[in-house]
Protein backbone atom coordinates (compact mmCIF):
# COMPACT_ATOMS: atom_id res chain seq x y z
CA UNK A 1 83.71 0.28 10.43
CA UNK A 2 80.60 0.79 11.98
CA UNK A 3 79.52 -0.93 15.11
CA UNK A 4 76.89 -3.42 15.08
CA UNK A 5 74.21 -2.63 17.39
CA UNK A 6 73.48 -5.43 19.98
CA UNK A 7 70.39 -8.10 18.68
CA UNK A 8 67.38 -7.88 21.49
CA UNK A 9 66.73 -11.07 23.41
CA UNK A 10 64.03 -12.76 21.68
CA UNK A 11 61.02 -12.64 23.68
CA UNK A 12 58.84 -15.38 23.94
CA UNK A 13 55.33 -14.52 23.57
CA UNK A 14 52.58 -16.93 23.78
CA UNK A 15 48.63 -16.74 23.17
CA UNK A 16 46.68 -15.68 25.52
CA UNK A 17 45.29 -18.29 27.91
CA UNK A 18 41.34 -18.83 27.78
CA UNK A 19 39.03 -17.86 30.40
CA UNK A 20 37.92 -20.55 32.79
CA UNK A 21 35.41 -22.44 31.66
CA UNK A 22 32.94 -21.10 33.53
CA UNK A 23 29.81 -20.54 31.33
CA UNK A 24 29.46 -19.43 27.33
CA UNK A 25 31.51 -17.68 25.87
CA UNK A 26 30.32 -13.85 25.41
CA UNK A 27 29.93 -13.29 21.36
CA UNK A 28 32.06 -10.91 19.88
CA UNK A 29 29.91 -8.70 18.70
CA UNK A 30 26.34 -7.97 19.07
CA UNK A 31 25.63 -9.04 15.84
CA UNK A 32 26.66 -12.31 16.33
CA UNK A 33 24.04 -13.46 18.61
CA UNK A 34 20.83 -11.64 16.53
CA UNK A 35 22.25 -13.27 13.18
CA UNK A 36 20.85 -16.61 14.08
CA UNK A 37 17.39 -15.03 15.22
CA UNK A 38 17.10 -13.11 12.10
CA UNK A 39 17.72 -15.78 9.62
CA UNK A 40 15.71 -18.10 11.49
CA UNK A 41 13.10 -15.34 11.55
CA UNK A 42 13.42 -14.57 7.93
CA UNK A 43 13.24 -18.48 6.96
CA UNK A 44 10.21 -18.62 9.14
CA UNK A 45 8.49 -15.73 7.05
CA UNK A 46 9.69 -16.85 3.84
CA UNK A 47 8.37 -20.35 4.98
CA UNK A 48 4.88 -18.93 5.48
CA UNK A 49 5.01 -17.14 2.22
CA UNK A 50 5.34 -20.02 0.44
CA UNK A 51 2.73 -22.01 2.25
CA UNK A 52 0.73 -19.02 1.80
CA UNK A 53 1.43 -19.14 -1.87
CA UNK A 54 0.74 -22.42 -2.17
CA UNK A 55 -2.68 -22.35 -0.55
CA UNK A 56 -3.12 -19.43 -2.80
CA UNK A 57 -2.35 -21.48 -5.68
CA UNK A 58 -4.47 -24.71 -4.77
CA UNK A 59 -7.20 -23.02 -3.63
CA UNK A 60 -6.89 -21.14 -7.52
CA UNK A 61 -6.74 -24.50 -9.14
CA UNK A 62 -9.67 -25.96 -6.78
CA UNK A 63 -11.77 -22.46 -8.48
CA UNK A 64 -10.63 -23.22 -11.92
CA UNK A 65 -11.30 -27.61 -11.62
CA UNK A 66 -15.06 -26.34 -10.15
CA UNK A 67 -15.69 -23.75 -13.22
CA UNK A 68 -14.19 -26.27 -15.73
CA UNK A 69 -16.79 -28.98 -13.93
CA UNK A 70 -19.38 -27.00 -14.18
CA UNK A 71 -19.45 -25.56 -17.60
CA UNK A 72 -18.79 -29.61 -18.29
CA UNK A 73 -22.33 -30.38 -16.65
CA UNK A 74 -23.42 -27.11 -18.34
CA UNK A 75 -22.47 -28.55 -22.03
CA UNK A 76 -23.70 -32.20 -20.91
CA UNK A 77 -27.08 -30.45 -20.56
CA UNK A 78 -26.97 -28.87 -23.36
CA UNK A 79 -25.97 -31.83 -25.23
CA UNK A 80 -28.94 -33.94 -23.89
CA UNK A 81 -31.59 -31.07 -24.79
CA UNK A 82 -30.54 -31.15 -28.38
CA UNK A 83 -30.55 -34.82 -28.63
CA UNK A 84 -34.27 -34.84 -27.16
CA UNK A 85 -35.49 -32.24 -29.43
CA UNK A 86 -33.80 -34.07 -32.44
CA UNK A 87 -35.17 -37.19 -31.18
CA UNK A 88 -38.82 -35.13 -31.14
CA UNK A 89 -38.32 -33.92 -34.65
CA UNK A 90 -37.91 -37.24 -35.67
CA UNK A 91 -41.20 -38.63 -34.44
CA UNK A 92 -42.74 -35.52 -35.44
CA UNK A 93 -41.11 -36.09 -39.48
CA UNK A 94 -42.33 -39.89 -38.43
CA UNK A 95 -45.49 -39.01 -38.05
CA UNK A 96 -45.89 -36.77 -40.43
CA UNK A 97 -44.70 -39.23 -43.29
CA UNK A 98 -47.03 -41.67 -41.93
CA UNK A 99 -50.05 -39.58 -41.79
CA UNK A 100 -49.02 -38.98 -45.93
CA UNK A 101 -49.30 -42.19 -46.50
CA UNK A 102 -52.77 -42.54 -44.63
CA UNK A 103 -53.67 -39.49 -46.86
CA UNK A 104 -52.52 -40.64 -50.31
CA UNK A 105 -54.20 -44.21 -49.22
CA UNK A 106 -57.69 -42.35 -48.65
CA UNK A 107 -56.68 -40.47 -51.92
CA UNK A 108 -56.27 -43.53 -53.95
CA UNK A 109 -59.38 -44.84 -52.16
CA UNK A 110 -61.53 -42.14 -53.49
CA UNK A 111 -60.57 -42.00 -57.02
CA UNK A 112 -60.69 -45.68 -57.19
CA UNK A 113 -64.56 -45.30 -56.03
CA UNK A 114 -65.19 -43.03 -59.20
């Protein structure tokens, strides 16, 4: 048989014991304490990209309401000049028929006479 070699004493081993608390603690890495500052820093860009894009996008629509306004008025205009100059052909046809009338009267008139 062979001999059995001899089992070590079990050591006991315990975690290690925190520093006093005597400020923070150190990070640990260096990356640790810029990852806050960058994504703050990138939400803080991306924030003003967005408001920048939405200022963009307002002032866009703001262009687009004043163009759409104004070719309105534009169309309004026209709308009102045709309906005047209609409204002067008609008194003009008016007229015109009336002073036929006048004519064929005197017409009537003078053959009557002869």
């Amino acid at each position: 048989m062979t001999p059995i070699a001899p089992i070590a004493p079990a050591v006991k081993t315990s975690p290690p014991e925190a520093p006093a608390a005597t400020g923070p603690l150190a990070p640990l890495d260096d990356t640790a304490e810029s990852a806050p500052d960058t994504a703050t820093t990138l939400a803080e860009e991306f924030s003003k990209h967005v408001e920048v894009a939405l200022l963009a996008q307002q002032s866009h629509a703001q262009e687009m309401q004043l163009r759409l306004d104004r070719m309105k008025a534009d169309f309004n205009q026209a709308q009102e000049e045709h309906s005047e100059i209609l409204r002067e052909m008609n008194a003009l046809r008016d007229m015109a028929l009336e002073q036929a009338k006048k004519d064929d009267d005197v017409l009537k008139k003078y053959i009557a006479m002869i």
